[in-house]
Protein backbone atom coordinates (compact mmCIF):
# COMPACT_ATOMS: atom_id res chain seq x y z
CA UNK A 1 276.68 115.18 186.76
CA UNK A 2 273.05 115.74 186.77
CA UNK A 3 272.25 113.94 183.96
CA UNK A 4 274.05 110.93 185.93
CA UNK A 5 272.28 112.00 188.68
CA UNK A 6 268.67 111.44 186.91
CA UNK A 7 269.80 108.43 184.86
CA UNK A 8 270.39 106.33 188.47
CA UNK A 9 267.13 108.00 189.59
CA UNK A 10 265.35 106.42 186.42
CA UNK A 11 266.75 103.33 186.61
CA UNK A 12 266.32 103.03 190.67
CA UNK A 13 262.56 103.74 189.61
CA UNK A 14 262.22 101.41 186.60
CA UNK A 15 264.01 98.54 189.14
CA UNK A 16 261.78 99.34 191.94
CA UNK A 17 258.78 99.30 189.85
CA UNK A 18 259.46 96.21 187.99
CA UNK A 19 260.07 94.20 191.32
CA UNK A 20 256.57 95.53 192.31
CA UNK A 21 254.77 94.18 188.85
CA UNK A 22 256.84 90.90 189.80
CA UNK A 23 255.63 90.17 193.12
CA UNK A 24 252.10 91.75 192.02
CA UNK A 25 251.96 88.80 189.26
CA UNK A 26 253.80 86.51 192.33
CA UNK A 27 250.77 87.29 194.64
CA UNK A 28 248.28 86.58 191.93
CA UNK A 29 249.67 83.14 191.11
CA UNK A 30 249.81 82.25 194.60
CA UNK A 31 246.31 83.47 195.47
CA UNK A 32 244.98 80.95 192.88
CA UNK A 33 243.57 78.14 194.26
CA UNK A 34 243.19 75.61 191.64
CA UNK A 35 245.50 74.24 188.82
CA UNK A 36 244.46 71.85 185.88
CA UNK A 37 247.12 70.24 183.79
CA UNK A 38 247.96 68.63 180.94
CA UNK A 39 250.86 66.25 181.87
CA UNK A 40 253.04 64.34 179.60
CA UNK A 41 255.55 61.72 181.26
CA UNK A 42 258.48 59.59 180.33
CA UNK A 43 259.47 61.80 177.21
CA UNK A 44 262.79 60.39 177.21
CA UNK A 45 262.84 56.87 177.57
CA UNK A 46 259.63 54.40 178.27
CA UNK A 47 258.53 52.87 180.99
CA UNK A 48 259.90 49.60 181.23
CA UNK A 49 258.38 46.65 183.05
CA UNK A 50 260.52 43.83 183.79
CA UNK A 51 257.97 40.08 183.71
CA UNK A 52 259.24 37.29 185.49
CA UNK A 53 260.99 34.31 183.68
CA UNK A 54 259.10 31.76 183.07
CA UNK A 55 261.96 28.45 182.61
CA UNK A 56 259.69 27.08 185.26
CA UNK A 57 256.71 26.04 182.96
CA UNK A 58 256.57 22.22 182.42
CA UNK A 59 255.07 23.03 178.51
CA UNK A 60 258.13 25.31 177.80
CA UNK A 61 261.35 24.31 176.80
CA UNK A 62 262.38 27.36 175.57
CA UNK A 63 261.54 31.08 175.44
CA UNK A 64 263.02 34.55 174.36
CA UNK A 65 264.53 36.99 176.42
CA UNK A 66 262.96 39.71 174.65
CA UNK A 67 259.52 38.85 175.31
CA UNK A 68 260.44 39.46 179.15
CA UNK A 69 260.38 43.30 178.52
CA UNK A 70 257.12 45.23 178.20
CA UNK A 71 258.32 48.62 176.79
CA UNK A 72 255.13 52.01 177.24
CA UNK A 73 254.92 55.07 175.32
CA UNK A 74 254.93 58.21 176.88
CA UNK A 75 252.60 58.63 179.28
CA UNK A 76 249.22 61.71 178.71
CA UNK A 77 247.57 62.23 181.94
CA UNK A 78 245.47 64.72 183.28
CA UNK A 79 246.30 66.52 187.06
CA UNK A 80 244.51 68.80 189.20
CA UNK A 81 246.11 70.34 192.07
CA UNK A 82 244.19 72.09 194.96
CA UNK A 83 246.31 74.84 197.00
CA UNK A 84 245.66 76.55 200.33
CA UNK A 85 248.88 78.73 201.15
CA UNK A 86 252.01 77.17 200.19
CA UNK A 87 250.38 73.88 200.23
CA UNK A 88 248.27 71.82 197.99
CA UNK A 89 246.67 68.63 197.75
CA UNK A 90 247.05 66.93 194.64
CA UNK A 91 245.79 64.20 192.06
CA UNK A 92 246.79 62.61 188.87
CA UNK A 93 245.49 60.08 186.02
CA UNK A 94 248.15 59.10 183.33
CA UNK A 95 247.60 56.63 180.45
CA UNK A 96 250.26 54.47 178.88
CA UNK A 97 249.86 51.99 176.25
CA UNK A 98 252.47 50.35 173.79
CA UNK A 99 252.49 47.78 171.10
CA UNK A 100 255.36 46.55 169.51
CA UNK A 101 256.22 43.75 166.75
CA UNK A 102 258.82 41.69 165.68
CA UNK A 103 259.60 39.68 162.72
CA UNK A 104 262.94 38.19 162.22
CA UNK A 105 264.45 36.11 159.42
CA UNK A 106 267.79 35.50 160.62
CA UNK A 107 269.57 33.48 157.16
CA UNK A 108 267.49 33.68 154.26
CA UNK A 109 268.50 30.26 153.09
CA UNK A 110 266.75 28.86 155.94
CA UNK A 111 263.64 27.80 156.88
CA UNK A 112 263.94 29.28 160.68
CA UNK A 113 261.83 32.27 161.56
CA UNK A 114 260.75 34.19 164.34
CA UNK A 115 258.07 37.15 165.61
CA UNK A 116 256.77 38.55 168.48
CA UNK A 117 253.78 40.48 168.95
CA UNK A 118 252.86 42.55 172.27
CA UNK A 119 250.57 44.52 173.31
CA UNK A 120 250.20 46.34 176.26
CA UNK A 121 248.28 48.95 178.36
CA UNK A 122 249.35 50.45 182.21
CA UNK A 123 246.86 53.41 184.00
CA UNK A 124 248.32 54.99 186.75
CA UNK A 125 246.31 57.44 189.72
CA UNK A 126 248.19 59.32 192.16
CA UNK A 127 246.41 61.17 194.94
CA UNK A 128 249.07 63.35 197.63
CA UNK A 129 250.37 66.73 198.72
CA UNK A 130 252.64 68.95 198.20
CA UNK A 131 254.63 72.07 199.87
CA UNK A 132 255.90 75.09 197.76
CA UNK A 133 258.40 77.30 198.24
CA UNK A 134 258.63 80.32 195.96
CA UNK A 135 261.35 82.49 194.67
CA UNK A 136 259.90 85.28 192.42
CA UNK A 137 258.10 83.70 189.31
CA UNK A 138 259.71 80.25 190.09
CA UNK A 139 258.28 77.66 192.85
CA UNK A 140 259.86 74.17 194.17
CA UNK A 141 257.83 71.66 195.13
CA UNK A 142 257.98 68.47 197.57
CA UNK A 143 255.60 66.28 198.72
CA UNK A 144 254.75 62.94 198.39
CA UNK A 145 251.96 60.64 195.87
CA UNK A 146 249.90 57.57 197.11
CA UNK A 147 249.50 55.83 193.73
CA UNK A 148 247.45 53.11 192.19
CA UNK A 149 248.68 50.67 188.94
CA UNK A 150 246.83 48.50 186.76
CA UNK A 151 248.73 46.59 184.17
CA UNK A 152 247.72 44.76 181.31
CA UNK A 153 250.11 42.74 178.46
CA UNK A 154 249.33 39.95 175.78
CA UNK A 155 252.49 38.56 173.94
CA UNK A 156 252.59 35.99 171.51
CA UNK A 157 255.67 34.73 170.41
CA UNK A 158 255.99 32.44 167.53
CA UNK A 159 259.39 30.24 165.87
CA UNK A 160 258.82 28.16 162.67
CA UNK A 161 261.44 25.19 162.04
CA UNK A 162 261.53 23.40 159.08
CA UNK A 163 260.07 20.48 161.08
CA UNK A 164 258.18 22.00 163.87
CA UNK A 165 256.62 25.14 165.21
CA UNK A 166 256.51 27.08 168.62
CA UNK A 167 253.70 29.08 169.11
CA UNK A 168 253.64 30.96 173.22
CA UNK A 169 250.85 32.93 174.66
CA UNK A 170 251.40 34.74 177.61
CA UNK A 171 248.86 37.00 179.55
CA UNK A 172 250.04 39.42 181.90
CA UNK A 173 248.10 41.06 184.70
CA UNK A 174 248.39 43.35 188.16
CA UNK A 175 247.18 45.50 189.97
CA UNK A 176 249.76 47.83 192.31
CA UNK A 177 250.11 50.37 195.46
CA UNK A 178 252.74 52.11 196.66
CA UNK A 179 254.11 55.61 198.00
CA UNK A 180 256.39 58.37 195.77
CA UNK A 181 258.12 60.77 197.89
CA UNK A 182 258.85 63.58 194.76
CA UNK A 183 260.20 66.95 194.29
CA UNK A 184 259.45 69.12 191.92
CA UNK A 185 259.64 72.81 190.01
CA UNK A 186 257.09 74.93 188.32
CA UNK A 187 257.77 78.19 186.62
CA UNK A 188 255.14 80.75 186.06
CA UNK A 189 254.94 82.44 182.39
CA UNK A 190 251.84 84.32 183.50
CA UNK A 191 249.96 84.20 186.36
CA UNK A 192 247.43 82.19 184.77
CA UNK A 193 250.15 80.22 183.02
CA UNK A 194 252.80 77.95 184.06
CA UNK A 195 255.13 74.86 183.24
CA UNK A 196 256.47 72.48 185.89
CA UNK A 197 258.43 68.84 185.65
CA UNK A 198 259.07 66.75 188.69
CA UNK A 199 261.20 63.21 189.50
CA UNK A 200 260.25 60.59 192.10
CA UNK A 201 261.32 57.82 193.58
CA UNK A 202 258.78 55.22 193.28
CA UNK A 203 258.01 52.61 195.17
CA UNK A 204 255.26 50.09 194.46
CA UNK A 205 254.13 46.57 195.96
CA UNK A 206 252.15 44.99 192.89
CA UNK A 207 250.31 41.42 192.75
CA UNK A 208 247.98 39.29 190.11
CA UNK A 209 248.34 36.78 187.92
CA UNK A 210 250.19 35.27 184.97
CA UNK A 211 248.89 33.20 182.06
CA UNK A 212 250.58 30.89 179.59
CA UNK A 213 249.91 28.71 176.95
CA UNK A 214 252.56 26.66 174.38
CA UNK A 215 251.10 25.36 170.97
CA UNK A 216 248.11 23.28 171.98
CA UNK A 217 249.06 22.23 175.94
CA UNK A 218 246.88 23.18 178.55
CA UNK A 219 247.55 26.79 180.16
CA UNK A 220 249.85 27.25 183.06
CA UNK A 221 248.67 29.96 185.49
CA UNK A 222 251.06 31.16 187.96
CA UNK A 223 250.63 34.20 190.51
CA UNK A 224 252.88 37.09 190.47
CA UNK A 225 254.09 39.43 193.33
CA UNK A 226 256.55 41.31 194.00
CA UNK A 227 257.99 44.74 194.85
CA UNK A 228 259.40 47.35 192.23
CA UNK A 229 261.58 50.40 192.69
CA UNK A 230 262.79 53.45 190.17
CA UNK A 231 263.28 56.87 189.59
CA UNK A 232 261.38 58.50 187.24
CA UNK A 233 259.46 59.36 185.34
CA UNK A 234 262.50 59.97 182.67
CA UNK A 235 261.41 63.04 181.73
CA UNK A 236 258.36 64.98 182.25
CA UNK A 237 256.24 68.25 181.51
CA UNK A 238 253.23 69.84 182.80
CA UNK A 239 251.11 72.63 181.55
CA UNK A 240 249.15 73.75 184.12
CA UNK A 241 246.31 76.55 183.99
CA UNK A 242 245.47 78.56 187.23
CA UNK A 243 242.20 80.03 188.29
């Protein structure tokens, strides 16, 4: 009975005195005010960016579907985060860019072929706040990012005939704003040391221009504006240092 007696004593201590360490290392994350990170974005599935059709150029009489789709690799950005209680005002610069090429022979007795070549680039700079709410090592996050886009894209698509060849230059380019309500969860591995991932719903109005050429007719310029909507981004980590 006493040996029962001093085991539940030992463990009441060991209990008591590990919930101390945790909201010691709790109190020491929290009393940090500024966190740097390392922030990777879109790990599952690229960004994609939807152009507008362009049937309504009077030097086109046909173009691919495909070349409508401007596909990103993940994102790398860096983020700094200021916090004053459980609030913090934050900031973010990300860099996307993403070529891709095609080259398709579709019968090899013929004398059709077709390519595509794109190349494109998209930064992104968020500036907002957030509120945290912590439960031991772990915090959630909410808050909201003003956010800035600048888009970039050069595709040239190209079909040979037998008789004849298509040769299409188009020139993308826009800048965007919009507003990201977001929410959010960071997990502390040390006090110094923690990992966080966050989803938003993003909301951005976007204008500029876009430029077209086919074989040797004049270019067609055409401005472009709109208003674009997602969740995202589809997966993304932070590793964030706090001092």
């Amino acid at each position: 009975m006493k040996t029962i007696k001093t085991s539940v004593i030992i463990a009441l201590l060991v209990m008591i005195s590990s919930l101390a360490m945790a909201q010691t290392e709790v109190n020491e994350s929290t009393d940090s005010k500024h966190e740097l990170s390392i922030v990777i974005d879109d790990i599952f599935a690229p960004e994609v960016v939807a152009i507008q059709p362009i049937y309504n150029d009077p030097y086109v009489v046909y173009y691919s579907d495909f070349a409508m789709l401007d596909k990103y690799t993940t994102k790398i950005g860096l983020g700094y985060k200021f916090h004053f209680g459980e609030n913090a005002l934050r900031t973010k610069f990300s860099v996307g860019i993403g070529n891709e090429n095609m080259d398709e022979d579709y019968d090899q007795d013929s004398d059709y072929d077709y390519s595509i070549e794109s190349k494109n680039s998209m930064i992104k700079a968020f500036l907002g706040y957030e509120r945290n709410i912590t439960f031991g090592k772990a915090q959630v996050f909410f808050g909201f990012d003003f956010n800035f886009t600048k888009y970039t894209s050069d595709v040239t698509t190209e079909e040979k005939y037998t008789y004849d060849d298509y040769k299409i230059k188009r020139t993308n380019s826009y800048q965007g704003i919009g507003l990201s309500p977001l929410l959010g969860v960071r997990y502390y591995i040390t006090p110094k040391f923690s990992l966080s991932t966050e989803v938003k719903y993003q909301v951005e109005s976007y204008n500029g221009e876009s430029t077209r050429k086919y074989n040797d007719n004049p270019e067609y310029k055409e401005k472009v504006n709109g208003l674009y909507t997602k969740f995202g981004p589809l997966g993304s980590l932070s590793v964030n240092i706090h001092f």
